[in-house]
PDB file of N, CA and C in Angstrom:
ATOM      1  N   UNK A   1      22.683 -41.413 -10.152  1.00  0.00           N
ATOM      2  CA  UNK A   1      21.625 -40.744 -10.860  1.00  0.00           C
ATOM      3  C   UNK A   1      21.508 -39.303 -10.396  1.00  0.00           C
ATOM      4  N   UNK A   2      21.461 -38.760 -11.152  1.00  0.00           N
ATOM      5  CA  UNK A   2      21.073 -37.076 -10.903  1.00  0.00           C
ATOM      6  C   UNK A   2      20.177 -36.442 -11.445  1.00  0.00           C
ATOM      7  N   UNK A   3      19.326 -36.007 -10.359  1.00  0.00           N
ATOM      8  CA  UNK A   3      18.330 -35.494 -10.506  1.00  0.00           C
ATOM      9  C   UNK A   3      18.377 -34.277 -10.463  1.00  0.00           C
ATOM     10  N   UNK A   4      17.446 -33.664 -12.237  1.00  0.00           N
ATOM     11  CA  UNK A   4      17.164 -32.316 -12.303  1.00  0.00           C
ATOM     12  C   UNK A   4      15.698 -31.837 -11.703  1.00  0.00           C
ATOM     13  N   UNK A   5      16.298 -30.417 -10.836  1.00  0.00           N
ATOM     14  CA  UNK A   5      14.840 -29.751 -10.818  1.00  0.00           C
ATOM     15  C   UNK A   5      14.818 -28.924 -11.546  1.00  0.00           C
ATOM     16  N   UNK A   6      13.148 -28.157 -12.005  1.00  0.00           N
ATOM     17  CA  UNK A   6      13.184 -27.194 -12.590  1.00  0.00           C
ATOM     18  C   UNK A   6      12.879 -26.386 -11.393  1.00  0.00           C
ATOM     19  N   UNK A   7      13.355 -24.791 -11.543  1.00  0.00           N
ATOM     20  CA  UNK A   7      12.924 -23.939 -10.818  1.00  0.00           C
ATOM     21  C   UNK A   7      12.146 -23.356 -11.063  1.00  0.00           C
ATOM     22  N   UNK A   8      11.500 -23.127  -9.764  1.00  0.00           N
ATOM     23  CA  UNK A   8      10.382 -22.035 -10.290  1.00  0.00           C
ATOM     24  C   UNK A   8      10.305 -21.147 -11.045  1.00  0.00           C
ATOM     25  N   UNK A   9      11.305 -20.640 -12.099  1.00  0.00           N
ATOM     26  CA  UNK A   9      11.521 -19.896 -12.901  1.00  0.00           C
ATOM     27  C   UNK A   9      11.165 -20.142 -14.248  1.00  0.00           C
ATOM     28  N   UNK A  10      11.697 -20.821 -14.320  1.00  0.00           N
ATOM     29  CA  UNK A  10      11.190 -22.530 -15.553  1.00  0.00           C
ATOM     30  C   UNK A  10       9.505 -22.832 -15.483  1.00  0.00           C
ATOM     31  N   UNK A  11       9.130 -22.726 -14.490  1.00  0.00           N
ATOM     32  CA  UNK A  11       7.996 -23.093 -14.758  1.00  0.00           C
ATOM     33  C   UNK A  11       6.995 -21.561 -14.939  1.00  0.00           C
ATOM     34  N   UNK A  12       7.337 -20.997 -14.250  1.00  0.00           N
ATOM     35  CA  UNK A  12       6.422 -19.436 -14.332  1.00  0.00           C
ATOM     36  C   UNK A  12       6.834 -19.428 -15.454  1.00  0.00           C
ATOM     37  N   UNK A  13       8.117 -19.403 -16.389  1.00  0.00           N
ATOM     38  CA  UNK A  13       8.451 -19.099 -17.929  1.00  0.00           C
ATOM     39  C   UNK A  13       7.112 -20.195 -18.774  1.00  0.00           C
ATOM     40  N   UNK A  14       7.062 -21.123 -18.411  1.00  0.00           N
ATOM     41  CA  UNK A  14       6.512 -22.406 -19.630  1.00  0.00           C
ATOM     42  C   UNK A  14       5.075 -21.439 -19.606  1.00  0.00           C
ATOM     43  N   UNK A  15       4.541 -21.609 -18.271  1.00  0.00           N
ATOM     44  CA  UNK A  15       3.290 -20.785 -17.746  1.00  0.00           C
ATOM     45  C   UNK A  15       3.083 -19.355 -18.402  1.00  0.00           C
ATOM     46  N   UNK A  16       3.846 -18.579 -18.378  1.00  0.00           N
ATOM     47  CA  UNK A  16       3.610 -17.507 -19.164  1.00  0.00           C
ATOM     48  C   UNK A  16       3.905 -17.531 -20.730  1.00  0.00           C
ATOM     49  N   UNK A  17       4.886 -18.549 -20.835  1.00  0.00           N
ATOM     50  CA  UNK A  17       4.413 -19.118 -22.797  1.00  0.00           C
ATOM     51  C   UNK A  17       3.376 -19.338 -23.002  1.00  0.00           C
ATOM     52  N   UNK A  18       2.418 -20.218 -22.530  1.00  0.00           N
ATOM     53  CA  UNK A  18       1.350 -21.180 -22.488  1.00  0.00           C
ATOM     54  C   UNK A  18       0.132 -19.331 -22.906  1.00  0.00           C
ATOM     55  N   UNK A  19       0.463 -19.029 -21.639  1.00  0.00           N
ATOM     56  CA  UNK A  19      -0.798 -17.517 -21.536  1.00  0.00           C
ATOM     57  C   UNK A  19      -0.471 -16.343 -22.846  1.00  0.00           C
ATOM     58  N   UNK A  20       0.809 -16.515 -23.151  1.00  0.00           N
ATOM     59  CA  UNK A  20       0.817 -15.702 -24.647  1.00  0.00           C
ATOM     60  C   UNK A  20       0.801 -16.202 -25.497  1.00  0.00           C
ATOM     61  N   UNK A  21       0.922 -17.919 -25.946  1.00  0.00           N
ATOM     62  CA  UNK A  21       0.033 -18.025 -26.691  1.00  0.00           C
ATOM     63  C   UNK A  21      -1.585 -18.300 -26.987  1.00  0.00           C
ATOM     64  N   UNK A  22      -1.665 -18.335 -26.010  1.00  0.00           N
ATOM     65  CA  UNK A  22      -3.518 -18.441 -25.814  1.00  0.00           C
ATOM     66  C   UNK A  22      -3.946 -17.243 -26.213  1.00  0.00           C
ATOM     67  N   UNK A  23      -3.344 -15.999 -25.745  1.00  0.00           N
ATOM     68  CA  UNK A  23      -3.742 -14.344 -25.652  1.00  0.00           C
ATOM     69  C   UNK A  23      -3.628 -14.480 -27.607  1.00  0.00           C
ATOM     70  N   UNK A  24      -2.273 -14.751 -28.110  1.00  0.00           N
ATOM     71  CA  UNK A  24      -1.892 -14.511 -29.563  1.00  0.00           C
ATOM     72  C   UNK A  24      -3.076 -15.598 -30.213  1.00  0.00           C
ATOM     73  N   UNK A  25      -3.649 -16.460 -30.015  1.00  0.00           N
ATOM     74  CA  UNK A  25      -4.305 -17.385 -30.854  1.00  0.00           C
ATOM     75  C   UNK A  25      -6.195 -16.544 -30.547  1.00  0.00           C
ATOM     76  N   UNK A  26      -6.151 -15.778 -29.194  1.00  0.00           N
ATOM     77  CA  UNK A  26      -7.511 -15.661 -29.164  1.00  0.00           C
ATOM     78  C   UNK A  26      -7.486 -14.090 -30.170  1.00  0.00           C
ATOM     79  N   UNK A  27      -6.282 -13.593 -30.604  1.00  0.00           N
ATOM     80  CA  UNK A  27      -7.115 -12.461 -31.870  1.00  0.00           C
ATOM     81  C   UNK A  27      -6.507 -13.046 -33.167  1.00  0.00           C
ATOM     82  N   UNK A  28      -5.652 -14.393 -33.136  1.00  0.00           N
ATOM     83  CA  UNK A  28      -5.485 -14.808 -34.356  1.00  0.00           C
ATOM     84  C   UNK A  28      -6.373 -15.788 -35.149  1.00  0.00           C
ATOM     85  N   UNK A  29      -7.474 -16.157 -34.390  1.00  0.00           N
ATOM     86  CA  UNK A  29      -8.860 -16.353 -34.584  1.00  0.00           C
ATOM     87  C   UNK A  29      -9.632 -15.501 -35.300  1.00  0.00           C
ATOM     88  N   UNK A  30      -9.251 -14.495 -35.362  1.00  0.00           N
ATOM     89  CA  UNK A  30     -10.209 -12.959 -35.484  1.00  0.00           C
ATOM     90  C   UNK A  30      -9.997 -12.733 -37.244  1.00  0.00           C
ATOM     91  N   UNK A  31     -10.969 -12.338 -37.950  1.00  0.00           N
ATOM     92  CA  UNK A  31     -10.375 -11.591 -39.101  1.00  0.00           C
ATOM     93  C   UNK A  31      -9.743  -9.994 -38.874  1.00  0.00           C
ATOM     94  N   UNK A  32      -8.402  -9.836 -39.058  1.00  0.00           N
ATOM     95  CA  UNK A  32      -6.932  -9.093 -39.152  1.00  0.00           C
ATOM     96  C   UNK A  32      -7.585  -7.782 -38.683  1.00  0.00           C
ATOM     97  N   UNK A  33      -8.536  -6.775 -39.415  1.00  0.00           N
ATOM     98  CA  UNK A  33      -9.289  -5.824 -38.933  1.00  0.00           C
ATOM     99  C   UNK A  33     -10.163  -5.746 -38.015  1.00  0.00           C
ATOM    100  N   UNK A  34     -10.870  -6.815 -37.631  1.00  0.00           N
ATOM    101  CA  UNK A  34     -12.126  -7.055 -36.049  1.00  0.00           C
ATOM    102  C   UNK A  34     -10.515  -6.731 -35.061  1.00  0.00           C
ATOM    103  N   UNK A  35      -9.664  -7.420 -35.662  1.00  0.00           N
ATOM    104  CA  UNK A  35      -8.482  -7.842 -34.212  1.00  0.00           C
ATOM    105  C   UNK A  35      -8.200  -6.542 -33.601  1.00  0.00           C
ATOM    106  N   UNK A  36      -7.509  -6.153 -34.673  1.00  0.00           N
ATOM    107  CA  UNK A  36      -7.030  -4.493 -34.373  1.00  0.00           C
ATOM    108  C   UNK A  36      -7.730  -3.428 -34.310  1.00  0.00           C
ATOM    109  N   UNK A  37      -9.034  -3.679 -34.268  1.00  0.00           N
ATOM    110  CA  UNK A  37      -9.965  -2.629 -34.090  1.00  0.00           C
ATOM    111  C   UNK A  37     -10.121  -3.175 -32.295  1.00  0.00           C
ATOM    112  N   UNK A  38     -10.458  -4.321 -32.090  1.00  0.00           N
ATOM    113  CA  UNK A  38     -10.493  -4.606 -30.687  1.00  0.00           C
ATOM    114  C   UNK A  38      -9.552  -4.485 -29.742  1.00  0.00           C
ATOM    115  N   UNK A  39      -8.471  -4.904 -30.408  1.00  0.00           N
ATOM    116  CA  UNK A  39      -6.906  -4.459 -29.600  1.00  0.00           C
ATOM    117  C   UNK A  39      -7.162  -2.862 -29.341  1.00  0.00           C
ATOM    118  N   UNK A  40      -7.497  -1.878 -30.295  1.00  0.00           N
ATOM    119  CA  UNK A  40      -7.531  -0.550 -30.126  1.00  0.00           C
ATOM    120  C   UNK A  40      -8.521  -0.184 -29.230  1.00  0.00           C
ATOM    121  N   UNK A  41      -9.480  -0.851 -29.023  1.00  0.00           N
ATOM    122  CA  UNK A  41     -10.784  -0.550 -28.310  1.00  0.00           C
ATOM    123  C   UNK A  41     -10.133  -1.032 -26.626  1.00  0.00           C
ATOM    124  N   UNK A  42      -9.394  -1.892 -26.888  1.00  0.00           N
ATOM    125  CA  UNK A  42      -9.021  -2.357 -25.195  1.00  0.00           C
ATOM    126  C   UNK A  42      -7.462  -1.394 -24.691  1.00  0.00           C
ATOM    127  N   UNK A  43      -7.032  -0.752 -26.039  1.00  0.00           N
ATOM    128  CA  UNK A  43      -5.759  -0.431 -25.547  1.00  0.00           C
ATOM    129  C   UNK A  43      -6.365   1.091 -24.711  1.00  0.00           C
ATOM    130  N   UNK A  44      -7.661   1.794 -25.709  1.00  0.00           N
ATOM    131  CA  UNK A  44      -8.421   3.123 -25.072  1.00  0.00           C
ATOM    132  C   UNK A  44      -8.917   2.486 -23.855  1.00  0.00           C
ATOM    133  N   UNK A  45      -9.383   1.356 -23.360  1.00  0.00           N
ATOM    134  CA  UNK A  45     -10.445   1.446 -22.453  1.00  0.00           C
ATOM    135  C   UNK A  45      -9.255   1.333 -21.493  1.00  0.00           C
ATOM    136  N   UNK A  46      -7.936   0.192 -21.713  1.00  0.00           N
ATOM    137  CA  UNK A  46      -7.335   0.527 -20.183  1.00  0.00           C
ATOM    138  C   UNK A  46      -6.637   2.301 -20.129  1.00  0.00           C
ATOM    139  N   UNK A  47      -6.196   2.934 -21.213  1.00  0.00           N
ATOM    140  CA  UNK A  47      -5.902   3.796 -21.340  1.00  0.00           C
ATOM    141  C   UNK A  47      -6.651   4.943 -20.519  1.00  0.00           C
ATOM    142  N   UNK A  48      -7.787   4.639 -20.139  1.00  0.00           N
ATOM    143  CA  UNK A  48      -8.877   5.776 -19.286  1.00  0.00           C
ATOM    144  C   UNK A  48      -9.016   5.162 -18.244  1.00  0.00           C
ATOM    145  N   UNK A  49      -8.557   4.157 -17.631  1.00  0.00           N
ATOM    146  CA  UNK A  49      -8.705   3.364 -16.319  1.00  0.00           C
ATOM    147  C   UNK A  49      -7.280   4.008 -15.666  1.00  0.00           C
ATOM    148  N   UNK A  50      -6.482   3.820 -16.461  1.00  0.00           N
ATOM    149  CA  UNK A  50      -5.409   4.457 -15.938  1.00  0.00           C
ATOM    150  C   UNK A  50      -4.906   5.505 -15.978  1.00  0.00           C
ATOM    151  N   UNK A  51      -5.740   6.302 -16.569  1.00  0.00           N
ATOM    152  CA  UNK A  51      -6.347   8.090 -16.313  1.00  0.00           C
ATOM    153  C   UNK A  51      -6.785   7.906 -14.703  1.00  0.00           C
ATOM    154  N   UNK A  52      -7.751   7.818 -15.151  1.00  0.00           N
ATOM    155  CA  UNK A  52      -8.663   7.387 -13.619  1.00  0.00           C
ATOM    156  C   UNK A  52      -8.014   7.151 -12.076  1.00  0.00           C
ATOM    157  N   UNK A  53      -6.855   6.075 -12.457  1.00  0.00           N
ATOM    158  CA  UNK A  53      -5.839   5.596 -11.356  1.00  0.00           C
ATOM    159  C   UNK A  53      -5.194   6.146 -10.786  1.00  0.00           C
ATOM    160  N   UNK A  54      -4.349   7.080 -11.822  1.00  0.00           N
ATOM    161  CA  UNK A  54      -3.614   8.260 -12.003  1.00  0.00           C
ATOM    162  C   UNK A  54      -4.119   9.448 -11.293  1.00  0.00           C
ATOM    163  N   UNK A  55      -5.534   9.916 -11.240  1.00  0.00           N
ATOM    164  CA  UNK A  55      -6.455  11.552 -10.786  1.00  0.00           C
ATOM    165  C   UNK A  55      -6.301  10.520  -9.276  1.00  0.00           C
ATOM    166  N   UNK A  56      -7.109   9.284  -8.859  1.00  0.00           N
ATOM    167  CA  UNK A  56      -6.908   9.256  -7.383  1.00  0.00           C
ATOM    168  C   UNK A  56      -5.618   8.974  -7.160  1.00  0.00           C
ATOM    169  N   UNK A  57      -4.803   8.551  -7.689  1.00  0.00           N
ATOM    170  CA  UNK A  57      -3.565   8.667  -6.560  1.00  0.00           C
ATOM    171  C   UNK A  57      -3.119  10.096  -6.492  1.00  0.00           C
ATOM    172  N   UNK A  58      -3.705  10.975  -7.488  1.00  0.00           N
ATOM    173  CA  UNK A  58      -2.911  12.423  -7.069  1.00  0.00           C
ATOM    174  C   UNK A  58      -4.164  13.200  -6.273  1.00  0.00           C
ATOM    175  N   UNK A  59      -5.040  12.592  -5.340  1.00  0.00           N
ATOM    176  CA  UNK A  59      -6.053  13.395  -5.345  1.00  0.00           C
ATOM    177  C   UNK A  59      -5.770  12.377  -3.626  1.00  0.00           C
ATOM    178  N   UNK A  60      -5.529  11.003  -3.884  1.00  0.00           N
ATOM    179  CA  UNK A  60      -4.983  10.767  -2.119  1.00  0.00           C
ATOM    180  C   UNK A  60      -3.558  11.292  -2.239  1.00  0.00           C
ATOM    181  N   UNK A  61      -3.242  11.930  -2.219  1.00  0.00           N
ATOM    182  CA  UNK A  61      -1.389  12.845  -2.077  1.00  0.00           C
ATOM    183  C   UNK A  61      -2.199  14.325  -1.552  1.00  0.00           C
ATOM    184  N   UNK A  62      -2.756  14.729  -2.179  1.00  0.00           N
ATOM    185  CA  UNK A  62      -3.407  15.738  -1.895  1.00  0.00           C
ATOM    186  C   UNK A  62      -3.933  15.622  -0.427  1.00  0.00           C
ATOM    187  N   UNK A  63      -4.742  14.744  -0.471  1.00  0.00           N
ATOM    188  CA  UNK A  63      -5.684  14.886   0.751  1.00  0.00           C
ATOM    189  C   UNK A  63      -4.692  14.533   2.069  1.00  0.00           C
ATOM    190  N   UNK A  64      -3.286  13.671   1.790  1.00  0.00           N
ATOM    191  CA  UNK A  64      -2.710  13.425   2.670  1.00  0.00           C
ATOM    192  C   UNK A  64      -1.680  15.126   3.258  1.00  0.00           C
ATOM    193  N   UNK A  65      -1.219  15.763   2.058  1.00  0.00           N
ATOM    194  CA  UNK A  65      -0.396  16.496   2.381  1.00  0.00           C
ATOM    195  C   UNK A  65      -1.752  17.567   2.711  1.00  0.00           C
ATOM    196  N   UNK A  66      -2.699  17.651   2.773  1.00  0.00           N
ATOM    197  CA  UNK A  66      -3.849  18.759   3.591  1.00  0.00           C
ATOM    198  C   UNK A  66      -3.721  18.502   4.716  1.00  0.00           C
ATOM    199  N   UNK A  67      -3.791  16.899   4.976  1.00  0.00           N
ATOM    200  CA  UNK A  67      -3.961  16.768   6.485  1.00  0.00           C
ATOM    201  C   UNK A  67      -2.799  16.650   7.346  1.00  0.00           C
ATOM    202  N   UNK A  68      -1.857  16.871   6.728  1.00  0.00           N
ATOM    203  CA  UNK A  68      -0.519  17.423   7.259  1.00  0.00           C
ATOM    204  C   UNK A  68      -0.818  18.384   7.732  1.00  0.00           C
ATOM    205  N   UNK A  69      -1.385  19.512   7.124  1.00  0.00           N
ATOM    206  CA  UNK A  69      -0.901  20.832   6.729  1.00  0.00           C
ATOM    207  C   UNK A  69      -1.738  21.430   7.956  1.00  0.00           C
ATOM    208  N   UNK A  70      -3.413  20.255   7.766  1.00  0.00           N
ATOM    209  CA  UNK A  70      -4.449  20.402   9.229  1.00  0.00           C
ATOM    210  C   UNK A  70      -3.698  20.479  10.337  1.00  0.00           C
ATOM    211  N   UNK A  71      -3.021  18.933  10.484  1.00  0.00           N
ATOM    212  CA  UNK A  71      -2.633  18.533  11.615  1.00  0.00           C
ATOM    213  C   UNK A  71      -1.255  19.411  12.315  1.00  0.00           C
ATOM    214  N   UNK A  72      -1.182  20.438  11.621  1.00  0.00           N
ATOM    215  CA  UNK A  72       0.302  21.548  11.801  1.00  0.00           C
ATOM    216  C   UNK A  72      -0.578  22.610  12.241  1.00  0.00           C
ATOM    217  N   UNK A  73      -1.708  22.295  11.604  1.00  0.00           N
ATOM    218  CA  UNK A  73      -2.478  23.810  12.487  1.00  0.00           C
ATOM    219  C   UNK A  73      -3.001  23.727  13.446  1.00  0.00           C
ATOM    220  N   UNK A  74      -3.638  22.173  13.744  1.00  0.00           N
ATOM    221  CA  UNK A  74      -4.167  22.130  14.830  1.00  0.00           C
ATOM    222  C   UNK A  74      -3.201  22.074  16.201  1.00  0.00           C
ATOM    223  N   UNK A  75      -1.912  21.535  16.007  1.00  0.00           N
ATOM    224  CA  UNK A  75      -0.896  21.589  16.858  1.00  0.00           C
ATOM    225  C   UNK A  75      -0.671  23.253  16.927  1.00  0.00           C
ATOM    226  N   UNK A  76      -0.619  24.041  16.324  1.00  0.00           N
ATOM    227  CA  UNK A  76      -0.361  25.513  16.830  1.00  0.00           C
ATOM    228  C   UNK A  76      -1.198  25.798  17.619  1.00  0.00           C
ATOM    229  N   UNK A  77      -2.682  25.913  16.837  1.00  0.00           N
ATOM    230  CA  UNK A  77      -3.591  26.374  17.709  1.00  0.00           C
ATOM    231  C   UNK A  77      -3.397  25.977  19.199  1.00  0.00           C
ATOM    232  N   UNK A  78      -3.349  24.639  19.174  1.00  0.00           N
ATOM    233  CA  UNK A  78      -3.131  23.774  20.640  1.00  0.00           C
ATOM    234  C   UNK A  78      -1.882  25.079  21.782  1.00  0.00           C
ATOM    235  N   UNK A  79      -1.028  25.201  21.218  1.00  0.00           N
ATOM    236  CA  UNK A  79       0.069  25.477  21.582  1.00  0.00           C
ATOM    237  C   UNK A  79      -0.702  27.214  22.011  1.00  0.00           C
ATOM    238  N   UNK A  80      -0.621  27.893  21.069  1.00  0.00           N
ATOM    239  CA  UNK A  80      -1.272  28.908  21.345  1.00  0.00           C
ATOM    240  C   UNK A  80      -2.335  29.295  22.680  1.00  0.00           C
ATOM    241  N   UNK A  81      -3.180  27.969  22.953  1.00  0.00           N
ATOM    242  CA  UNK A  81      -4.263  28.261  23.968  1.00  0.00           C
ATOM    243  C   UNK A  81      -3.580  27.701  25.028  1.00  0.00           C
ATOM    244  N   UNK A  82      -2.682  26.636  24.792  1.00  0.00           N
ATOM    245  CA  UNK A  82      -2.130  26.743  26.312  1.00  0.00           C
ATOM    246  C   UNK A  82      -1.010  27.837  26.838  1.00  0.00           C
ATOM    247  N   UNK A  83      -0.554  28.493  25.619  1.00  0.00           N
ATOM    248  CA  UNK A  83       0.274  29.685  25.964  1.00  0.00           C
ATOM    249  C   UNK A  83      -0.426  30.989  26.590  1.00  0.00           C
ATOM    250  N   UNK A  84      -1.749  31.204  26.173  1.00  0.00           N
ATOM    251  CA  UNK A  84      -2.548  31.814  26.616  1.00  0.00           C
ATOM    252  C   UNK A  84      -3.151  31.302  28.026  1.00  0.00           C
ATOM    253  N   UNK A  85      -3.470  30.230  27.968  1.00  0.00           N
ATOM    254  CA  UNK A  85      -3.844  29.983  29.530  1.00  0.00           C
ATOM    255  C   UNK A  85      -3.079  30.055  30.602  1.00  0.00           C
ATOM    256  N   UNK A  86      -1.911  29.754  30.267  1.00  0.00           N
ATOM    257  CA  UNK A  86      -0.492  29.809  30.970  1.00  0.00           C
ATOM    258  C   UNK A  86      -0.083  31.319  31.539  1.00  0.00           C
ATOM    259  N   UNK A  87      -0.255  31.850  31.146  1.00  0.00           N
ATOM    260  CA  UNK A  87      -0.449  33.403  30.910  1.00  0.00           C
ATOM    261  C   UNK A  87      -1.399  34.268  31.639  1.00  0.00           C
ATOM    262  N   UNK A  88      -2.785  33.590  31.852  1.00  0.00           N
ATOM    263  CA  UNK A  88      -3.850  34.439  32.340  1.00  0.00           C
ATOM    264  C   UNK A  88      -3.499  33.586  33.609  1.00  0.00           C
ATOM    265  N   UNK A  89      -2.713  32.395  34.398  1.00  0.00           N
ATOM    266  CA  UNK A  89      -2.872  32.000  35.371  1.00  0.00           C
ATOM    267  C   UNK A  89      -4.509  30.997  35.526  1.00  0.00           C
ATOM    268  N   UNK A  90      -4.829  30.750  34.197  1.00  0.00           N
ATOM    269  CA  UNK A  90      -5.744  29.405  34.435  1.00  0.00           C
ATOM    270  C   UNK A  90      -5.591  28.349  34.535  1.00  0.00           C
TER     271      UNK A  90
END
């Protein structure tokens, strides 16, 4: 006797059939214009979320390459006052 498994592949596939047709039956419920007016209403709303997503990840890039840019100055400065102290014999 030989036994088949399914792989986990097989089953995440059945699983994600199962979820598109649930998704396709919950606006094929809908009369044809409510659908696509709502599809349009959800395609804008993620459409500005991921505006949104988009300004902070370029706004943490920013703040990271500042504090580079800090942390390069504060190492000079550093360098500077002990070159100076070094100097006056303090």
């Amino acid at each position: 006797m030989e036994e088949t498994k399914e792989s986990p592949q097989c089953a995440g596939n059945a699983l994600c059939d199962a979820l598109n047709y649930l998704g396709d039956a919950s606006y094929a419920v809908l009369p044809k214009d409510v659908a696509h007016q709502l599809g349009e209403l959800k395609t804008n709303l993620l459409s500005g979320v991921r505006w949104l997503i988009d300004k902070e990840i370029e706004w943490v890039a920013a703040r990271v390459e500042g504090g580079d840019r800090l942390r390069e100055e504060w190492r000079e400065s550093a360098r500077a006052r002990r070159t100076q102290n070094a100097g006056s014999g303090i």
